[in-house]
C-alpha atoms as a PDB file:
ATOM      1  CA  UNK A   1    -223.160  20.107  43.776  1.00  0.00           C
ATOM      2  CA  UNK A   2    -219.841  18.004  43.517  1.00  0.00           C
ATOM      3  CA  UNK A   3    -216.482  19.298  42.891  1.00  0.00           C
ATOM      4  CA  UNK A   4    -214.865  19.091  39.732  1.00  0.00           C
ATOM      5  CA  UNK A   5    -212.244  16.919  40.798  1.00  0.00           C
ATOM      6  CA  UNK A   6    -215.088  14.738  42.348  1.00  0.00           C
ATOM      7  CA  UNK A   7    -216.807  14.650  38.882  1.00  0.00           C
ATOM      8  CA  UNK A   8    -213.522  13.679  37.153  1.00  0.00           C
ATOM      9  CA  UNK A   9    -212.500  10.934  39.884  1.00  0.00           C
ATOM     10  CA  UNK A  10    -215.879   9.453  39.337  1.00  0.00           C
ATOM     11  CA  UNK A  11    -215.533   9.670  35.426  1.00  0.00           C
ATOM     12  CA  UNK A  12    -212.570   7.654  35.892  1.00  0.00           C
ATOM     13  CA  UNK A  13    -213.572   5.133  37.905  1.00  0.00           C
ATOM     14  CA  UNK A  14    -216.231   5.043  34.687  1.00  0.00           C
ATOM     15  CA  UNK A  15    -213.332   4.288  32.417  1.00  0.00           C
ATOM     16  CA  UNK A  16    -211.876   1.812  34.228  1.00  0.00           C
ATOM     17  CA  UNK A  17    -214.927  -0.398  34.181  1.00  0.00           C
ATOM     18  CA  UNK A  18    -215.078   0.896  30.280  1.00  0.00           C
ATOM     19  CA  UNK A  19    -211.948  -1.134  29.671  1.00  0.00           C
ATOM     20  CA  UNK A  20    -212.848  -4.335  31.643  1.00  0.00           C
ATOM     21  CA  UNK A  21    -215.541  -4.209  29.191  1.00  0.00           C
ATOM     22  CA  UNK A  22    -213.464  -4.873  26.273  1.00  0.00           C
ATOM     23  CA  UNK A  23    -211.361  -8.173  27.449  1.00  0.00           C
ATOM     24  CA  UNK A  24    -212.256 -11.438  25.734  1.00  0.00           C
ATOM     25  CA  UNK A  25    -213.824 -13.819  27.907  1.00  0.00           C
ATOM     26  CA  UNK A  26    -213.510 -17.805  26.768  1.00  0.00           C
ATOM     27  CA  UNK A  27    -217.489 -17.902  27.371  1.00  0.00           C
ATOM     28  CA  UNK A  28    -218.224 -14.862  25.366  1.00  0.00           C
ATOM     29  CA  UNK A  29    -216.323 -16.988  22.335  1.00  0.00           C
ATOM     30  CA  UNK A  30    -218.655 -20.332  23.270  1.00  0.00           C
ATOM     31  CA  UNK A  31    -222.130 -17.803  23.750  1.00  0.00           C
ATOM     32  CA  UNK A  32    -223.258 -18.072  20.160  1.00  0.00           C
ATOM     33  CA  UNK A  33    -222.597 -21.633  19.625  1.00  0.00           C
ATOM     34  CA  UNK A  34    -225.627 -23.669  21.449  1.00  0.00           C
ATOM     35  CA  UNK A  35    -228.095 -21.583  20.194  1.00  0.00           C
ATOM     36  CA  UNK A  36    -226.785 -21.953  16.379  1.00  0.00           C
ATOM     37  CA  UNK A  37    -227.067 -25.672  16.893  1.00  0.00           C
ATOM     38  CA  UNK A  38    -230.114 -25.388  18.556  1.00  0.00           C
ATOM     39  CA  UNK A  39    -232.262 -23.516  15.497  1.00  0.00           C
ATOM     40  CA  UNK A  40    -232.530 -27.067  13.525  1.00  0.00           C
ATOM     41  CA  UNK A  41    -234.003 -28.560  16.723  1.00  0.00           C
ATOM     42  CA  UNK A  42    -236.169 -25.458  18.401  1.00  0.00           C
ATOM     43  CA  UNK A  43    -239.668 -25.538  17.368  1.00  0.00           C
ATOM     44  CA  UNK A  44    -241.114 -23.117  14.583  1.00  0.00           C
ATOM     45  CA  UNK A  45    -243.260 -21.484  17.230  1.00  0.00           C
ATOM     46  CA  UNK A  46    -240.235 -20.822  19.654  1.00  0.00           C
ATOM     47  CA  UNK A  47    -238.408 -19.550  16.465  1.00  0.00           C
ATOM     48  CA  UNK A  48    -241.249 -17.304  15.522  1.00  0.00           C
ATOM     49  CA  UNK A  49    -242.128 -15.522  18.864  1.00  0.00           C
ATOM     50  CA  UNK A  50    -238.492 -14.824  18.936  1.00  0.00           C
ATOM     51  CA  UNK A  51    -239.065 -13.189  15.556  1.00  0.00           C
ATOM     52  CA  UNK A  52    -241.918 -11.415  16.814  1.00  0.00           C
ATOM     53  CA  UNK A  53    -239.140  -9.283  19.025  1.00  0.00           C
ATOM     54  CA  UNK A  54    -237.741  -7.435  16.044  1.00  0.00           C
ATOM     55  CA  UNK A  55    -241.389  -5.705  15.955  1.00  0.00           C
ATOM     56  CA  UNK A  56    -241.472  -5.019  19.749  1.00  0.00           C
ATOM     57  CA  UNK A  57    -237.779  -3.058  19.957  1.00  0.00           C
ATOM     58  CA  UNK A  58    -239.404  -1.351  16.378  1.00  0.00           C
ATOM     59  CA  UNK A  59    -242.240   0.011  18.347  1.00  0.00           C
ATOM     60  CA  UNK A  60    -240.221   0.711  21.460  1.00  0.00           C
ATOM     61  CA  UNK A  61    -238.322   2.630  19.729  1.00  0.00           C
ATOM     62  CA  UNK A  62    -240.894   4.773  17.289  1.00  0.00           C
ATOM     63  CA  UNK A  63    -243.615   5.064  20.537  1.00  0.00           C
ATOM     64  CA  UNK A  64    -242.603   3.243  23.692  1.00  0.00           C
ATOM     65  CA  UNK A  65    -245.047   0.501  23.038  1.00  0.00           C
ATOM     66  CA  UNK A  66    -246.495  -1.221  26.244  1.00  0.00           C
ATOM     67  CA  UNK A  67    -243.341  -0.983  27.683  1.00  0.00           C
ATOM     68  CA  UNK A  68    -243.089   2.762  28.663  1.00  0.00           C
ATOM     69  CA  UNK A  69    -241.969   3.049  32.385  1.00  0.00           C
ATOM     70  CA  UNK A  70    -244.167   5.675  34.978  1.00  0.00           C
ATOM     71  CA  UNK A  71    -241.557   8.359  35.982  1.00  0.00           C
ATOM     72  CA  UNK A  72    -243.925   9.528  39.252  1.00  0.00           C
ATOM     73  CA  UNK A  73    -242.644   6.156  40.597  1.00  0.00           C
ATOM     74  CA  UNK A  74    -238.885   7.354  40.109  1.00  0.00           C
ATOM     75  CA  UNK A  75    -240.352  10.798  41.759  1.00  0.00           C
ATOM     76  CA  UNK A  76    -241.584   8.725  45.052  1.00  0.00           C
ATOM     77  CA  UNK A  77    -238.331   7.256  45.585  1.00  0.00           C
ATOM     78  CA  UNK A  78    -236.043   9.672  45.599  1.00  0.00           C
ATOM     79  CA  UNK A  79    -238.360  11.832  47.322  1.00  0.00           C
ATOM     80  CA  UNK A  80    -238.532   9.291  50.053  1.00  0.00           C
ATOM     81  CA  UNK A  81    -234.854  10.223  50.461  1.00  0.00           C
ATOM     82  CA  UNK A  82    -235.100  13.852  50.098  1.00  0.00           C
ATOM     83  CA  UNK A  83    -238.651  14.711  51.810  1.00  0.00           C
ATOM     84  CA  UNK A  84    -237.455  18.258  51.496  1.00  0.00           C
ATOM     85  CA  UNK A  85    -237.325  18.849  48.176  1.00  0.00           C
ATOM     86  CA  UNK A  86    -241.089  18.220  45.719  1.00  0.00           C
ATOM     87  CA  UNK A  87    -240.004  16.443  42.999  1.00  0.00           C
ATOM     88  CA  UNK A  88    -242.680  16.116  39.984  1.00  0.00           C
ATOM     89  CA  UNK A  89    -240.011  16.564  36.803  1.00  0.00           C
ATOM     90  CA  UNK A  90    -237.413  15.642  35.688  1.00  0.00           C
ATOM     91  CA  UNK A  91    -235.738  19.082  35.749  1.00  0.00           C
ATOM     92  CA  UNK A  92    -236.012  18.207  39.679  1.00  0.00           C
ATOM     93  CA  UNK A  93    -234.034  15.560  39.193  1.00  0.00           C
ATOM     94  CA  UNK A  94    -231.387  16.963  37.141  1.00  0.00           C
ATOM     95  CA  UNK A  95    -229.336  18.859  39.848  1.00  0.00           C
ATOM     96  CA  UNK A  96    -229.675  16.130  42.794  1.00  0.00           C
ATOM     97  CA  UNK A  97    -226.233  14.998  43.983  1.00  0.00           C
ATOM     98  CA  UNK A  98    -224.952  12.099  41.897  1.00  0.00           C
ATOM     99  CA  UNK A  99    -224.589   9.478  44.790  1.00  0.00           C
ATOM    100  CA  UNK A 100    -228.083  10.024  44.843  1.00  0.00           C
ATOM    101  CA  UNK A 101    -229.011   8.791  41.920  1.00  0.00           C
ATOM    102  CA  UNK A 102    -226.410   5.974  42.341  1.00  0.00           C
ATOM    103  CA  UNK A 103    -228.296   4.919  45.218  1.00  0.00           C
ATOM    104  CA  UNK A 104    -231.427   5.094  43.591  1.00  0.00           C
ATOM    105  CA  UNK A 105    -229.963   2.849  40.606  1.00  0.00           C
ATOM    106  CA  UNK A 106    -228.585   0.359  42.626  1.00  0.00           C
ATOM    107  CA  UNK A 107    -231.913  -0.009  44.447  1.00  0.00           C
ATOM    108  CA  UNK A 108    -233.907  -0.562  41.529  1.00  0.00           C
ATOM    109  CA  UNK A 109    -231.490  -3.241  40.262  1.00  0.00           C
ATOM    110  CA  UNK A 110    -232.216  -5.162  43.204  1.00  0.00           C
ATOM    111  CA  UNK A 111    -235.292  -5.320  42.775  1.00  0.00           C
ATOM    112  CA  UNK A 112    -235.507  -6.012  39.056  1.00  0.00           C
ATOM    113  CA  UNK A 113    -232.877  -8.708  39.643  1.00  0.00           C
ATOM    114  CA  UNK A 114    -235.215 -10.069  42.131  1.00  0.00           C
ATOM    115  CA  UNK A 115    -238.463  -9.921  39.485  1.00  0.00           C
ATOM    116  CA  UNK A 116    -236.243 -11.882  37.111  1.00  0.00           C
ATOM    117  CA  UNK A 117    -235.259 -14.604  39.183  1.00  0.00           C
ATOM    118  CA  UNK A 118    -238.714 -15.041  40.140  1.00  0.00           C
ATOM    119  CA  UNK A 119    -239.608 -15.185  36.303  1.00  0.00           C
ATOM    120  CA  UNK A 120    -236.818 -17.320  35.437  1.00  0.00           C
ATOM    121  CA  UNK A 121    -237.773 -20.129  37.549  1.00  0.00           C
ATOM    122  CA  UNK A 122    -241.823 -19.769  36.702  1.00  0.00           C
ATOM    123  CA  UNK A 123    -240.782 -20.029  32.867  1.00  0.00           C
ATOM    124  CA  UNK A 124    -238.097 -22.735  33.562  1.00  0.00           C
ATOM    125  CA  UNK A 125    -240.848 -25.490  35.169  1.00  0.00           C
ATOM    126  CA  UNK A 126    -242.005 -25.974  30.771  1.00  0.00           C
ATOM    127  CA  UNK A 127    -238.602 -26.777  29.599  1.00  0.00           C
ATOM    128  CA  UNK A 128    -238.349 -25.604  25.996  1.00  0.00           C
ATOM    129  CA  UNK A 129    -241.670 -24.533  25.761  1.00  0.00           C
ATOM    130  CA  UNK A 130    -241.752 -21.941  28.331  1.00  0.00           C
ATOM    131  CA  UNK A 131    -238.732 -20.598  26.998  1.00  0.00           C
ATOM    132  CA  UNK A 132    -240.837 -18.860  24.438  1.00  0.00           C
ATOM    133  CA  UNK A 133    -242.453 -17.350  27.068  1.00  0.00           C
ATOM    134  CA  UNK A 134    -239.409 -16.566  28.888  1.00  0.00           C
ATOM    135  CA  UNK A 135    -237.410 -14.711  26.367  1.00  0.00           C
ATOM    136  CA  UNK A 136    -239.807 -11.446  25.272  1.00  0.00           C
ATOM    137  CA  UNK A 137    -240.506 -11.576  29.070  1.00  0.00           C
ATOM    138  CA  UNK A 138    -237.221 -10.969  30.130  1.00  0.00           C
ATOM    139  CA  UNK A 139    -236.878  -8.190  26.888  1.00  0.00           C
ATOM    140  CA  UNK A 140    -240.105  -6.267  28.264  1.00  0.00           C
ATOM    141  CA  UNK A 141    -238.102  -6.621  31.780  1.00  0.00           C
ATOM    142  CA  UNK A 142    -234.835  -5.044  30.443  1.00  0.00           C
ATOM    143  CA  UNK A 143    -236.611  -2.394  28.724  1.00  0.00           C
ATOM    144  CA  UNK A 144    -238.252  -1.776  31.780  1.00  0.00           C
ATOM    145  CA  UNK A 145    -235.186  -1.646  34.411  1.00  0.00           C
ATOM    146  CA  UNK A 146    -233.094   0.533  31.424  1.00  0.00           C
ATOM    147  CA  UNK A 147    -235.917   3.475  31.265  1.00  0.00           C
ATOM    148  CA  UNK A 148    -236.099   3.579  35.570  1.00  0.00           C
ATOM    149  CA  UNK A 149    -231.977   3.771  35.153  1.00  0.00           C
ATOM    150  CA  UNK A 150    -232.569   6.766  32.590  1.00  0.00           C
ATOM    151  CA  UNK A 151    -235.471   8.696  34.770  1.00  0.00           C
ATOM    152  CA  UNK A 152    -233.315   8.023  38.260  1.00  0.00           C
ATOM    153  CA  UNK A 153    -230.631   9.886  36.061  1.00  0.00           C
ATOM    154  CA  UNK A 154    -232.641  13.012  34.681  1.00  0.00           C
ATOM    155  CA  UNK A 155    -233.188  11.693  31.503  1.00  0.00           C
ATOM    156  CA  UNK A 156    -236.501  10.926  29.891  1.00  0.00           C
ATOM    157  CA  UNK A 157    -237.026   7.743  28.046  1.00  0.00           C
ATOM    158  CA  UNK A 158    -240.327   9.248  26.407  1.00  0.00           C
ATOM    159  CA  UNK A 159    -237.465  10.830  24.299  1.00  0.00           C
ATOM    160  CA  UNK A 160    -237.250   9.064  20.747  1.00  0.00           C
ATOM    161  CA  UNK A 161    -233.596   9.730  21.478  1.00  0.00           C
ATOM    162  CA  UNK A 162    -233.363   8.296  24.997  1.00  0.00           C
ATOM    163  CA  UNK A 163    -235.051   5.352  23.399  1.00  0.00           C
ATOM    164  CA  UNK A 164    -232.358   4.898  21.137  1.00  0.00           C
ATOM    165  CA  UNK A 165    -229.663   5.160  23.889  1.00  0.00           C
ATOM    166  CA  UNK A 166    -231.579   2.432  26.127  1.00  0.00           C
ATOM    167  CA  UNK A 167    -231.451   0.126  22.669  1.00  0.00           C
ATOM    168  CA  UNK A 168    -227.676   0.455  22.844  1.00  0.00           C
ATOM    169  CA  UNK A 169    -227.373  -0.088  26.425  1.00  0.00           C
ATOM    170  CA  UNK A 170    -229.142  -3.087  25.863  1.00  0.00           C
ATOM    171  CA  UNK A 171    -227.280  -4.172  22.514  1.00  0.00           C
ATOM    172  CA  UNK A 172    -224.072  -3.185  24.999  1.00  0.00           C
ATOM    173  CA  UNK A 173    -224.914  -6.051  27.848  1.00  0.00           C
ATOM    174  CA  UNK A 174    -225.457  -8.298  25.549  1.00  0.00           C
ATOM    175  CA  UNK A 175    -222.457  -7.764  22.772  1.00  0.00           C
ATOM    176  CA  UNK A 176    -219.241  -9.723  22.641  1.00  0.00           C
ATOM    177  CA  UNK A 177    -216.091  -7.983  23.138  1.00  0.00           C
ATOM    178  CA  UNK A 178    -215.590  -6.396  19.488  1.00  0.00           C
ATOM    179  CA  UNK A 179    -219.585  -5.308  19.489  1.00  0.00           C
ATOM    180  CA  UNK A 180    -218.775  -3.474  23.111  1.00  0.00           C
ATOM    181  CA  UNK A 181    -216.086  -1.543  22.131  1.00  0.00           C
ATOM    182  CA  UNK A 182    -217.943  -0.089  18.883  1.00  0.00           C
ATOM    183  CA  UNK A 183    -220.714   0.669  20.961  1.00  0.00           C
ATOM    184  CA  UNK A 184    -218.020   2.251  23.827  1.00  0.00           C
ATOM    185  CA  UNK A 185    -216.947   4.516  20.612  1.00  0.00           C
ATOM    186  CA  UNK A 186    -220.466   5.548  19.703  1.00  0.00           C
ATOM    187  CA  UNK A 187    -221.716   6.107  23.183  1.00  0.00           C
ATOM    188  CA  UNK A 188    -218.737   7.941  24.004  1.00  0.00           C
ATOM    189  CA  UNK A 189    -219.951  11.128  21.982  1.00  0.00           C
ATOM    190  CA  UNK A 190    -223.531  10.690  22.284  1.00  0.00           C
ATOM    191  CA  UNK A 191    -223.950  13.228  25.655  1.00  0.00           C
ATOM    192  CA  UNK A 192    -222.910  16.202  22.431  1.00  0.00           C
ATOM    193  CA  UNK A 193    -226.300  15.285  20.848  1.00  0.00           C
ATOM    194  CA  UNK A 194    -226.564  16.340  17.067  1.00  0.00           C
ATOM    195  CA  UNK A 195    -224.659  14.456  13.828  1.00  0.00           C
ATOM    196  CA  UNK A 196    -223.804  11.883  16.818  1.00  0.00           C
ATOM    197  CA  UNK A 197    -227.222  10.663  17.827  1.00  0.00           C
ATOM    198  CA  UNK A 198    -228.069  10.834  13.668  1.00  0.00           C
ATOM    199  CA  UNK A 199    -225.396   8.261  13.401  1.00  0.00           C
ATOM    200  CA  UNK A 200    -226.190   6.038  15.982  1.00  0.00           C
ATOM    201  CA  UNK A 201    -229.721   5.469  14.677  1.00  0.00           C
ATOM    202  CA  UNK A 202    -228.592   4.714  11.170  1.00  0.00           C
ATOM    203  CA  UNK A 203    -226.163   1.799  13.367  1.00  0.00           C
ATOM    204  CA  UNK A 204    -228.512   0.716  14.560  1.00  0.00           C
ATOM    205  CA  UNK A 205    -229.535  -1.082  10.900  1.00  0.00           C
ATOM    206  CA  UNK A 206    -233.127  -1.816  11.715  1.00  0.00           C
ATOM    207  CA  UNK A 207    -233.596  -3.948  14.540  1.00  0.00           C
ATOM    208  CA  UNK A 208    -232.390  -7.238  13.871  1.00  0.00           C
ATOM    209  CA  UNK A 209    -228.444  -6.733  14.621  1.00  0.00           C
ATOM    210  CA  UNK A 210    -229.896  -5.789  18.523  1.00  0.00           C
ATOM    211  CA  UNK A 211    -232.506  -8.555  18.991  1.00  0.00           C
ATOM    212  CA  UNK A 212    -230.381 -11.956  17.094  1.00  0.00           C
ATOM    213  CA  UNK A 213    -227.487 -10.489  19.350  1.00  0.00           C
ATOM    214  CA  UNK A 214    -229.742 -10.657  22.267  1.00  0.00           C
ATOM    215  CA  UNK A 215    -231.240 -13.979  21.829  1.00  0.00           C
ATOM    216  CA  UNK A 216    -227.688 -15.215  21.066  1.00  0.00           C
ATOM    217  CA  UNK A 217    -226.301 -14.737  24.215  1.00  0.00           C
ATOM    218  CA  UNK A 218    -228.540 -16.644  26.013  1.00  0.00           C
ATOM    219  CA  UNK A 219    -226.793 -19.284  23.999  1.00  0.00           C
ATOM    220  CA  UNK A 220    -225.529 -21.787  26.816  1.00  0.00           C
ATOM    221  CA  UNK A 221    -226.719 -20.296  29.813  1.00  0.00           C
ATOM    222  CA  UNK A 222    -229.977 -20.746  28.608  1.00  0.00           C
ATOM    223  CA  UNK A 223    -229.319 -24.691  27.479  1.00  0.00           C
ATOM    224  CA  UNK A 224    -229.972 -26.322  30.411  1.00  0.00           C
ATOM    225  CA  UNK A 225    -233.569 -24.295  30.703  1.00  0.00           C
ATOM    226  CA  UNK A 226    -234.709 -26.639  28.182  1.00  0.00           C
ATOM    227  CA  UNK A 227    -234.989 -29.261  30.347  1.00  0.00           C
ATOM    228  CA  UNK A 228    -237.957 -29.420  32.734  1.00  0.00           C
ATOM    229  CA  UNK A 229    -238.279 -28.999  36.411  1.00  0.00           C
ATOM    230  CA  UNK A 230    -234.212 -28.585  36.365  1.00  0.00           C
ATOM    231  CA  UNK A 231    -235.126 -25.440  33.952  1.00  0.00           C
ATOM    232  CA  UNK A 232    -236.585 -23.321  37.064  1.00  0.00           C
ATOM    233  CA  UNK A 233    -232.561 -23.815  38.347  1.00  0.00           C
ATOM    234  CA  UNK A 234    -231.565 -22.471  35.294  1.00  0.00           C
ATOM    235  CA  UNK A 235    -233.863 -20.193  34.155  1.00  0.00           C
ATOM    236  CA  UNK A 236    -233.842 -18.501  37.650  1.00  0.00           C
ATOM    237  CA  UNK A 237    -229.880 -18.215  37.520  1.00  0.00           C
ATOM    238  CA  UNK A 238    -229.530 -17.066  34.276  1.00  0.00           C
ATOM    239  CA  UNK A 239    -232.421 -14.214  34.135  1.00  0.00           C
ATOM    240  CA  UNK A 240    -231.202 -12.691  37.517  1.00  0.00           C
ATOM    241  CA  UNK A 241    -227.065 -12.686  35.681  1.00  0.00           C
ATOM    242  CA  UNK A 242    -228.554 -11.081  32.284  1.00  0.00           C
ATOM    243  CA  UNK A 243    -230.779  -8.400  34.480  1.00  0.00           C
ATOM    244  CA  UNK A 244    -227.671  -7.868  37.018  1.00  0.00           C
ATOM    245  CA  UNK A 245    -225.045  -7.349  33.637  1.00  0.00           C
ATOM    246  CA  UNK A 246    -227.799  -5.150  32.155  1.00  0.00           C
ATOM    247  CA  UNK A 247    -228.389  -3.234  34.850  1.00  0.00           C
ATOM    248  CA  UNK A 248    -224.767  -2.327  35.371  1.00  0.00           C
ATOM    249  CA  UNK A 249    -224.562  -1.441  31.955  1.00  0.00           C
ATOM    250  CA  UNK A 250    -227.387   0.712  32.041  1.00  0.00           C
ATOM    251  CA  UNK A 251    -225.960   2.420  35.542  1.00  0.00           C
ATOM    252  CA  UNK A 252    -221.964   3.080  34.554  1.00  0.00           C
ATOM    253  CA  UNK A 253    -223.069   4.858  31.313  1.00  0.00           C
ATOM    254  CA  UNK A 254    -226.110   6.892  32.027  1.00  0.00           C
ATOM    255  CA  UNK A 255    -223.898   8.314  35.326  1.00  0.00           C
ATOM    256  CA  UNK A 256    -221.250   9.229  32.938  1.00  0.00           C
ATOM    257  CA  UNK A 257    -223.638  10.931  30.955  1.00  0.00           C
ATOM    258  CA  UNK A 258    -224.876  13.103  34.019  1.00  0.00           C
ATOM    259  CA  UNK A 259    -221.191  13.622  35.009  1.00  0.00           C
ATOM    260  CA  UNK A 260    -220.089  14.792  31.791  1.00  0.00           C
ATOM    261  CA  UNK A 261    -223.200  17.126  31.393  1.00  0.00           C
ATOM    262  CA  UNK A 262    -222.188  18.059  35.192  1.00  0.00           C
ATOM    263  CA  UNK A 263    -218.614  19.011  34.738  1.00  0.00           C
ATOM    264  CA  UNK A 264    -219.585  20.795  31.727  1.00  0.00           C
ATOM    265  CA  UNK A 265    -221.684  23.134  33.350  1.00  0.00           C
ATOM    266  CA  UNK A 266    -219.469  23.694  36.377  1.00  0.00           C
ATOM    267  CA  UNK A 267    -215.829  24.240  33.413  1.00  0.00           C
ATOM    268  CA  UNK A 268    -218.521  27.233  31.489  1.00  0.00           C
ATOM    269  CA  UNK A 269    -220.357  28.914  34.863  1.00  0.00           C
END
């Protein structure tokens, strides 16, 4: 078990990356641009399987959908790091030392990073019509690499709540600098459970804000996927940035939610 002042050293090293969240990049002020320019030229089919997403983060959301994650493959790789220890719940999970799961979280963004560049490239060969493919794809991805984060931390994303929290990690990676620090504010009290996670549902306002944010900030790094052959460049680059920013997202705040359930257990034993 870590030390206290190990907990708190971590938590703010968590901060600090917190606050780099909330400068103003130039590109995060260009992101929504192409793609508002690009709705009175995008084909009705793109613009309806985009609309079809609304429905999918509904159902992820209410039931998991297809896009539930297996925990027992969690289980197998942290066990492969701790062959002492029989690890078949998550209650095994919660008291295993923190750079553990770090590990564990880093390894599985690597290799979800890896998917998506793969996937990127495939659905960038089409130009503009395998974008349509390409963009609930990468969702069902995201979804994905967000609910391994949550098990590799002790949390369980067959939890209607823990469902919720991967929908704002999500909304997070993908938000411009105002939409972070809201979420920042709302996430920050979220580990109390209670009126807190009540309130974050009910800001959630459906599922639209989440999913038109999402598509929007593919806005120009997903441009030049349009355009055939040169879209595998592209499409490759840009799926392996989104999973990578993702990813980190998901990391940095489910580890401070397993050090701030950590330190207060070891402030009230």
């Amino acid at each position: 078990m870590e030390t206290i002042e190990r907990l708190q050293n971590d938590l703010l090293e968590i901060e600090k990356w917190e606050k780099e969240q909330k400068k103003v990049w130039f590109w995060e002020r260009l992101g929504r641009i192409p793609f508002k320019l690009l709705d009175k030229f995008t084909p009705q089919f793109i613009q309806n399987k985009v609309g079809l997403l609304l429905d999918e983060l509904g159902n992820f959301i209410q039931n998991g959908g297809k896009y539930l994650t297996r925990k027992e493959m969690i289980f197998k790789k942290l066990q492969k790091r701790l062959p002492d220890l029989m690890i078949e719940h998550l209650s095994d999970i919660e008291n295993l030392p923190i750079d553990l799961m770090n590990e564990v979280s880093e390894e599985l963004e690597k290799n979800r990073k890896d998917f998506a560049t793969v996937q990127g490239a495939t659905t960038g060969i089409g130009g503009i019509f395998t974008l349509a493919i390409d963009i609930p794809l990468l969702l069902g991805v995201s979804l994905k690499t967000l609910q391994e984060i949550a098990v590799t931390y002790g949390f369980d994303p067959n939890e209607r709540k823990e469902r919720i929290f991967i929908v704002k990690c999500l909304q997070f990676s993908t938000a411009d600098v105002v939409g972070k620090k809201a979420i920042l504010n709302e996430l920050s009290t979220y580990y109390k459970g209670g009126t807190q996670q009540k309130e974050m549902l009910s800001q959630l306002q459906g599922w639209r804000e989440v999913v038109y944010t999402y598509r929007d900030q593919f806005g120009w790094k997903k441009l030049l996927q349009m355009v055939p052959i040169a879209g595998m460049i592209f499409g490759a680059f840009t799926n392996r940035a989104m999973i990578q920013d993702l990813s980190e997202a998901g990391i940095m705040l489910y580890r401070k939610r397993r050090i701030m359930k950590r330190l207060k257990e070891l402030q009230t034993s």
